[in-house]
Protein backbone atom coordinates (compact mmCIF):
# COMPACT_ATOMS: atom_id res chain seq x y z
CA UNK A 1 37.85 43.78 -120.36
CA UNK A 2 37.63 40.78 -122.88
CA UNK A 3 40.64 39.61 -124.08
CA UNK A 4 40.87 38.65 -128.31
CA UNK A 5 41.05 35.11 -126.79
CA UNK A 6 37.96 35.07 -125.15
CA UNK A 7 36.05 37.45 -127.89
CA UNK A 8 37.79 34.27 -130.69
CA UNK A 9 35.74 31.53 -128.43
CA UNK A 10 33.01 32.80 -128.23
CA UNK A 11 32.58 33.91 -131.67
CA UNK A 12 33.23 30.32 -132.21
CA UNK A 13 30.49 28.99 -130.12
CA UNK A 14 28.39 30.94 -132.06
CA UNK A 15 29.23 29.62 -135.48
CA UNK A 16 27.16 26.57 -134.18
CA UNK A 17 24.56 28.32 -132.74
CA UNK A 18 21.07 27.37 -134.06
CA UNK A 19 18.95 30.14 -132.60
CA UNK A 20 17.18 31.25 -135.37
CA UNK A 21 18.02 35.12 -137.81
CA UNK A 22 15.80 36.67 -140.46
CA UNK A 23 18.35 38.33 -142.59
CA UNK A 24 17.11 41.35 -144.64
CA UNK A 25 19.06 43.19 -147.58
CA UNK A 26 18.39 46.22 -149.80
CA UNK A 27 20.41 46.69 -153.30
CA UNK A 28 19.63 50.17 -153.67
CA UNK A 29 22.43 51.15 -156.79
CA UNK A 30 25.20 50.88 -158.59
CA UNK A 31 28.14 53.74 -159.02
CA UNK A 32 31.40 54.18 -161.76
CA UNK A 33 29.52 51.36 -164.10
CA UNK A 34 31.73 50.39 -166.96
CA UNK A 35 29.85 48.00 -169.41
CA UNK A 36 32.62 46.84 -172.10
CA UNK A 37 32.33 44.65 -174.44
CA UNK A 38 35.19 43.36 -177.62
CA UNK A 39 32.29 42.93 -180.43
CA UNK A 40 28.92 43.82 -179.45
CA UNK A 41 27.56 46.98 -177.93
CA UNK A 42 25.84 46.52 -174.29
CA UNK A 43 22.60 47.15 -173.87
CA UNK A 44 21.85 46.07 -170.18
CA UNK A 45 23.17 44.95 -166.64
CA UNK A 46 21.28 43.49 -163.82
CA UNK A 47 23.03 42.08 -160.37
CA UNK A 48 22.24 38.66 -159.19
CA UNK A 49 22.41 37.87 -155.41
CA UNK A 50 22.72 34.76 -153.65
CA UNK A 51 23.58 33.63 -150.24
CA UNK A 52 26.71 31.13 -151.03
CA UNK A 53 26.56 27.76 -150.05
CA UNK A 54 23.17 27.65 -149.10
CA UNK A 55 20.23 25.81 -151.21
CA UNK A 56 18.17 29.07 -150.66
CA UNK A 57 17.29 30.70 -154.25
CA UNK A 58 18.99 33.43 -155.82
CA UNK A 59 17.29 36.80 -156.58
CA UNK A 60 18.13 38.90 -160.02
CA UNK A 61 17.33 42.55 -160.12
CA UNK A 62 15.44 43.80 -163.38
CA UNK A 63 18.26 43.89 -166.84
CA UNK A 64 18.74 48.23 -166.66
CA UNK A 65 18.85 49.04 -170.37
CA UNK A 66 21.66 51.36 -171.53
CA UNK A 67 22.78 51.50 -168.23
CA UNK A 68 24.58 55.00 -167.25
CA UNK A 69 26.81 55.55 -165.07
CA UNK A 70 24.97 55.63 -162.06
CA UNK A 71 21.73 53.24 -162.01
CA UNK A 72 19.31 52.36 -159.43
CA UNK A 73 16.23 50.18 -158.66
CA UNK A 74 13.08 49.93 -156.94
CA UNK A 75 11.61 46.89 -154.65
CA UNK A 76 14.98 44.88 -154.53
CA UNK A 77 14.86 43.73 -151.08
CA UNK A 78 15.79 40.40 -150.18
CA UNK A 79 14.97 37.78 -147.12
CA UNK A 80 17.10 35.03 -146.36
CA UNK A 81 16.24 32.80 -143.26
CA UNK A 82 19.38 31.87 -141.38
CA UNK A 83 20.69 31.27 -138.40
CA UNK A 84 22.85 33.03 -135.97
CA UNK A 85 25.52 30.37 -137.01
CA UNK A 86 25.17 31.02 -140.58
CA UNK A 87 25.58 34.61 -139.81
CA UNK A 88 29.08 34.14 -138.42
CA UNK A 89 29.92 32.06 -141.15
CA UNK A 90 28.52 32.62 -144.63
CA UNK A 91 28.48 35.55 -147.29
CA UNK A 92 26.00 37.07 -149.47
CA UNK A 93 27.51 36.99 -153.15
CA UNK A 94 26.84 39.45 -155.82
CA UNK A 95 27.74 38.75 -159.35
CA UNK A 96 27.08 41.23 -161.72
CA UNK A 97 26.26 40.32 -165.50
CA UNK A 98 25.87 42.59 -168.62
CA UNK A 99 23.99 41.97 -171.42
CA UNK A 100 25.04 42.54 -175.22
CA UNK A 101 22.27 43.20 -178.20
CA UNK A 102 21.97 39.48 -178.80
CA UNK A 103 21.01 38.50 -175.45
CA UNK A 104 24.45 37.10 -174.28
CA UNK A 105 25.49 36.91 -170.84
CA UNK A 106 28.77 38.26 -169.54
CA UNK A 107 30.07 38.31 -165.95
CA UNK A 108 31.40 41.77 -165.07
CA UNK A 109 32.45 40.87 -161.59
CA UNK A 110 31.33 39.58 -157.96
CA UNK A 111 31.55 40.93 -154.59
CA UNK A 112 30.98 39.06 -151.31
CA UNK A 113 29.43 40.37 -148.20
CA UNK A 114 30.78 38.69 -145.13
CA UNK A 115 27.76 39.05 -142.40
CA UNK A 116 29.16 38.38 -139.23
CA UNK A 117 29.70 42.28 -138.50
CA UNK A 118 25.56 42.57 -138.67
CA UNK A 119 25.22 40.11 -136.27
CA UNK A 120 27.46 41.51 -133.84
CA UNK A 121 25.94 45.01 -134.76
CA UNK A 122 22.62 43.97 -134.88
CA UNK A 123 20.73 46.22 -132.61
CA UNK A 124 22.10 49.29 -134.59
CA UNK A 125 19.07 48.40 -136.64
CA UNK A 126 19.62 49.50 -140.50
CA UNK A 127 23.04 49.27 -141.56
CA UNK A 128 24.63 50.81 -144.97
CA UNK A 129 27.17 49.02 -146.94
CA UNK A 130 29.05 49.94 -149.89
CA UNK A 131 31.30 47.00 -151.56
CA UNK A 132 33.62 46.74 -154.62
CA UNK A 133 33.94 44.17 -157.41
CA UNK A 134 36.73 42.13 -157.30
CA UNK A 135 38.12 42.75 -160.33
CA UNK A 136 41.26 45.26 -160.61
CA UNK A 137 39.95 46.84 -163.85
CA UNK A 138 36.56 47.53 -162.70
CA UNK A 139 36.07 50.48 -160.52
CA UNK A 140 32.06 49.25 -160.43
CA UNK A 141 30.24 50.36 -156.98
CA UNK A 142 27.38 48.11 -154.90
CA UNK A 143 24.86 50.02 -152.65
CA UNK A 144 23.21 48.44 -150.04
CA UNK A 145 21.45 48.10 -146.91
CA UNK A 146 21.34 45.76 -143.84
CA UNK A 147 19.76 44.45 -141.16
CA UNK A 148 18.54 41.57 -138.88
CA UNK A 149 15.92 40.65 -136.82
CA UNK A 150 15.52 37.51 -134.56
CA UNK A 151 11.88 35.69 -134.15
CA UNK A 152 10.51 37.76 -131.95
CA UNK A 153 10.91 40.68 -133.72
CA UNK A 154 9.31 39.06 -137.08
CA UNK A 155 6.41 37.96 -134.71
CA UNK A 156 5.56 41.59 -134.29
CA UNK A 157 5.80 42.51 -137.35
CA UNK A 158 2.67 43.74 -139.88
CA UNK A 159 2.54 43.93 -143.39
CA UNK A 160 1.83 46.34 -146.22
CA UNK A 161 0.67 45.32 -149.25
CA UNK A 162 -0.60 46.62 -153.29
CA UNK A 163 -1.48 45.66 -156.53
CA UNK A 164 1.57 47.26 -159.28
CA UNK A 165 -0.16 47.45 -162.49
CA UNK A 166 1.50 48.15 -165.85
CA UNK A 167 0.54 47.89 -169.60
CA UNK A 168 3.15 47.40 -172.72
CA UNK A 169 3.02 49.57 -175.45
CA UNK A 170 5.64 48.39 -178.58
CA UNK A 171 9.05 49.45 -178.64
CA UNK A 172 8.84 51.35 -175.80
CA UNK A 173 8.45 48.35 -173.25
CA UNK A 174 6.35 48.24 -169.60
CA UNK A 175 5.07 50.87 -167.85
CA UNK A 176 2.44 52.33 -165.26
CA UNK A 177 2.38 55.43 -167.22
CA UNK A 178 1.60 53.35 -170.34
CA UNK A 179 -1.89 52.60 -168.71
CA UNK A 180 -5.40 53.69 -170.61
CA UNK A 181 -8.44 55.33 -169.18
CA UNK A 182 -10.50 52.28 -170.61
CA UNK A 183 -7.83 50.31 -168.17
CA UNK A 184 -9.78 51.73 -165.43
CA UNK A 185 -6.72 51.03 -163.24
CA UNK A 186 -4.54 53.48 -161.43
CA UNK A 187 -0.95 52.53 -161.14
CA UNK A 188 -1.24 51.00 -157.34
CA UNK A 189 -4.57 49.48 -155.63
CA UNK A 190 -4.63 48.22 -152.22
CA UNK A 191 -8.54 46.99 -150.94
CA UNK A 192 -10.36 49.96 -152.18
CA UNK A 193 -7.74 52.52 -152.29
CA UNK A 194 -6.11 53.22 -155.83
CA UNK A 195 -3.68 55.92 -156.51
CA UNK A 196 -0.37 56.81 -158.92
CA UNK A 197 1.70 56.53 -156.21
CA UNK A 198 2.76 54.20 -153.03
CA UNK A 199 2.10 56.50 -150.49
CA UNK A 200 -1.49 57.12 -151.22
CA UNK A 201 -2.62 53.71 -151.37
CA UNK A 202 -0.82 52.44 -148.27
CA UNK A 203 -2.26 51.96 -145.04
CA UNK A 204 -0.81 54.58 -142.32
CA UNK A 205 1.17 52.80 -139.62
CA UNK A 206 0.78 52.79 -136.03
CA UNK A 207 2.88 54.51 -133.39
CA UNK A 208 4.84 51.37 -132.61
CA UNK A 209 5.94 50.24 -136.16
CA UNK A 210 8.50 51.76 -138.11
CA UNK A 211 9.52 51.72 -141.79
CA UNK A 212 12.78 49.96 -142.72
CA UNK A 213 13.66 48.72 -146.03
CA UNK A 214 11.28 48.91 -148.91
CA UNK A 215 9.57 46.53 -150.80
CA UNK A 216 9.51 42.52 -151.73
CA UNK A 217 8.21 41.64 -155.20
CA UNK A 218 6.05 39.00 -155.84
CA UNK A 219 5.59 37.42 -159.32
CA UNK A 220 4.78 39.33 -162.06
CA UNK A 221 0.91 37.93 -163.77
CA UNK A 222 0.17 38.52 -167.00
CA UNK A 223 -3.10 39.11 -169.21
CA UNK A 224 -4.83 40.80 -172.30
CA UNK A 225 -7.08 43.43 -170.62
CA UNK A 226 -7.17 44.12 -166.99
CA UNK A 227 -10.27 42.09 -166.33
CA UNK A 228 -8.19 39.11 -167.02
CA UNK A 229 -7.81 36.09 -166.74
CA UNK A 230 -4.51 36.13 -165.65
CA UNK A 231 -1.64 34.03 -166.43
CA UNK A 232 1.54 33.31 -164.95
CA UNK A 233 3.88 33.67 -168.56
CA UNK A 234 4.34 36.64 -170.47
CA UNK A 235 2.59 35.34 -174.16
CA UNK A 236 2.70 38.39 -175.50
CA UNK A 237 -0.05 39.98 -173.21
CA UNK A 238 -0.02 43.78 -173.03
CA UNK A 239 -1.37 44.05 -169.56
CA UNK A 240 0.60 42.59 -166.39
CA UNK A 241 -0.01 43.62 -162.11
CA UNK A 242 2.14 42.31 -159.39
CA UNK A 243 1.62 42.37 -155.44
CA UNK A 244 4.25 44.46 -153.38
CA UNK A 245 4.40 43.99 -149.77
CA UNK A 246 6.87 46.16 -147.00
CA UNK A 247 7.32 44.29 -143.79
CA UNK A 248 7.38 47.04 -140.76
CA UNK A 249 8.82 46.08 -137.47
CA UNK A 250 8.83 47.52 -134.09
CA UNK A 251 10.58 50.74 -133.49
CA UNK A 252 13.11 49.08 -131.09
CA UNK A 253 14.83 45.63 -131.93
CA UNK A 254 13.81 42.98 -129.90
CA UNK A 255 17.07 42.20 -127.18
CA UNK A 256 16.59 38.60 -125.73
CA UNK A 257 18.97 36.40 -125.69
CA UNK A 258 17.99 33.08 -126.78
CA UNK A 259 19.84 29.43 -125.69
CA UNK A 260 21.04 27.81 -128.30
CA UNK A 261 19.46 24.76 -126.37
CA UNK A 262 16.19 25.68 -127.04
CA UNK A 263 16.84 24.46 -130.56
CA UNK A 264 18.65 21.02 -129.85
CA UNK A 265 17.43 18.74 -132.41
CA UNK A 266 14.20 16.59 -131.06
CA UNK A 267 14.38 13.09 -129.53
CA UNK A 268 13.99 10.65 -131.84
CA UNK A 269 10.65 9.30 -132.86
CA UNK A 270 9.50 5.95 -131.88
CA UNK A 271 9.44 4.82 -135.54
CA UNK A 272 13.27 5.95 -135.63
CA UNK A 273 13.93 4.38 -132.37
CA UNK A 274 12.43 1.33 -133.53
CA UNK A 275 15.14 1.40 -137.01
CA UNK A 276 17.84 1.71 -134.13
CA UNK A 277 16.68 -1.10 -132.12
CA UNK A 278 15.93 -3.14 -135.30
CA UNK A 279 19.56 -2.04 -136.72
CA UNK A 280 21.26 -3.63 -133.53
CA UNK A 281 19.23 -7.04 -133.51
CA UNK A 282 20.73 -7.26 -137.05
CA UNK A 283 24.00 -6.05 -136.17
CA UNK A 284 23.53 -9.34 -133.16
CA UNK A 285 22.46 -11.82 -136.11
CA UNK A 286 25.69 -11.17 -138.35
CA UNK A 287 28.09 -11.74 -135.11
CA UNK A 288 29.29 -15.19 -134.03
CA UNK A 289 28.08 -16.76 -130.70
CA UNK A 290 31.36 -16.47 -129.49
CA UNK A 291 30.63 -12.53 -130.42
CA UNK A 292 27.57 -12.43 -128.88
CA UNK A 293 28.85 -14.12 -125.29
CA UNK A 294 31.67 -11.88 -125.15
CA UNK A 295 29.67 -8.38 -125.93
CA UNK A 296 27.44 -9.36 -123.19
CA UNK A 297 30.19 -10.18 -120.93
CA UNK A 298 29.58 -13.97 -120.88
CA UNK A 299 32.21 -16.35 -120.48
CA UNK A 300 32.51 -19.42 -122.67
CA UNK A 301 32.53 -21.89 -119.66
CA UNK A 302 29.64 -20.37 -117.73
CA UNK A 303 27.97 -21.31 -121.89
């Protein structure tokens, strides 16, 4: 039986450990949103997530215009590479901003996501999670999902991967079903199979790979016609394609259990042993020759 003494030490030998985690998380929706505002009228609200205190970069879903009062979105999964430390000691933040018809930015609220409890439930593989802004006014609901993987199980992972194309038509904004027969591009392309939706343009997985979360985003280009060239600003172009890629993993978590030793900072170099040794023959030039005979255990009448 372990004792909440022994289960408190170890959980603090682990807030050093260094053995590496690939953190994975899935904002699926919002619930009970609330967009207020004193002057202006709303007319969108996107949710920016970071992982707090870490230099890693933020991610922002896509501004929902006229957002209801239950919104979703597609291909917001995020990847944060940590370590099994970090896990036992940071939170993912979640700060959610609405928009006004002038553009100006307005914090709603924030919610944190402690993610120790995903460590130590890690081999339950996805996990759902529902949190709650802060604020005592806002009733405002965060969907998500969860899970972890250590290096071995992103070693065996594969990848699926297409092309997202859309076209902009005025006052009605982006969209795949905005695109033209001249276009001569179907909504989703992957190698030479094109299609109006995900499923018929992805690759069929193997027996030993499952399907987790959905889908990473890469960058959106942008261009006049589909034949490009492409550009990496939105100028105005009416035509724009994007790569989305699903990671799959294994159908059963990898279970080793890693030393933390195995990731022990290297030996120094020789060019940073050579500083060191350089920094003490300085450090033996600044003392006094008295100094000097007494740090080497020399006595003054044996000088």
């Amino acid at each position: 039986m372990t004792t909440m003494a022994g289960a408190t030490g170890k959980k603090d030998h682990k807030v050093h450990s260094r053995v590496p985690r690939f953190l994975r998380v899935q904002l699926e929706h919002a619930k009970q949103i609330q967009t207020k505002s004193c002057v202006l009228p709303v007319t969108g609200l996107y949710i920016e997530t970071k992982l707090r205190g870490s230099k890693q970069a933020s991610y922002s879903t896509p501004l929902k215009r006229n957002p209801s009062v239950d919104i979703g979105w597609e291909h917001q999964v995020y990847e944060f590479n940590m370590t099994e430390g970090e896990m036992y000691s940071r939170v993912v933040e979640f700060t959610v901003h609405q928009v006004n018809c002038v553009g100006q930015d307005q914090v709603v609220g924030r919610a944190t996501l402690p993610l120790f409890e995903f460590e130590t439930n890690r081999l339950s593989g996805v996990m759902s999670k529902l949190l709650t802004l802060n604020q005592a006014h806002v009733a405002m609901e965060i969907h998500l999902s969860v899970e972890v993987w250590t290096r071995h199980d992103v070693a065996k992972t594969i990848s699926r991967e297409c092309w997202e194309n859309e076209r902009k038509v005025p006052l009605q904004g982006w969209s795949k079903a905005h695109l033209l027969p001249t276009d001569n591009r179907p909504a989703f392309q992957a190698g030479f199979y094109a299609g109006q939706t995900l499923e018929a343009v992805l690759s069929p997985l193997g027996p030993d790979h499952v399907e987790t979360l959905g889908f990473t985003t890469g960058p959106w280009f942008y261009a006049e016609t589909f034949s490009g060239p492409w550009h990496n600003s939105n100028c105005g172009w009416k035509c724009r394609r994007r790569v989305l890629r699903q990671t799959c993993r294994l159908a059963e978590l990898d279970k080793t259990i890693e030393d933390d030793n195995d990731y022990a900072p290297p030996p120094p170099s020789n060019a940073t042993k050579k500083q060191q040794d350089l920094k003490k023959m300085v450090e033996m030039v600044d003392l006094s020759i008295e100094a000097i005979l007494q740090k080497h255990n020399v006595k003054m009448e044996d000088y």
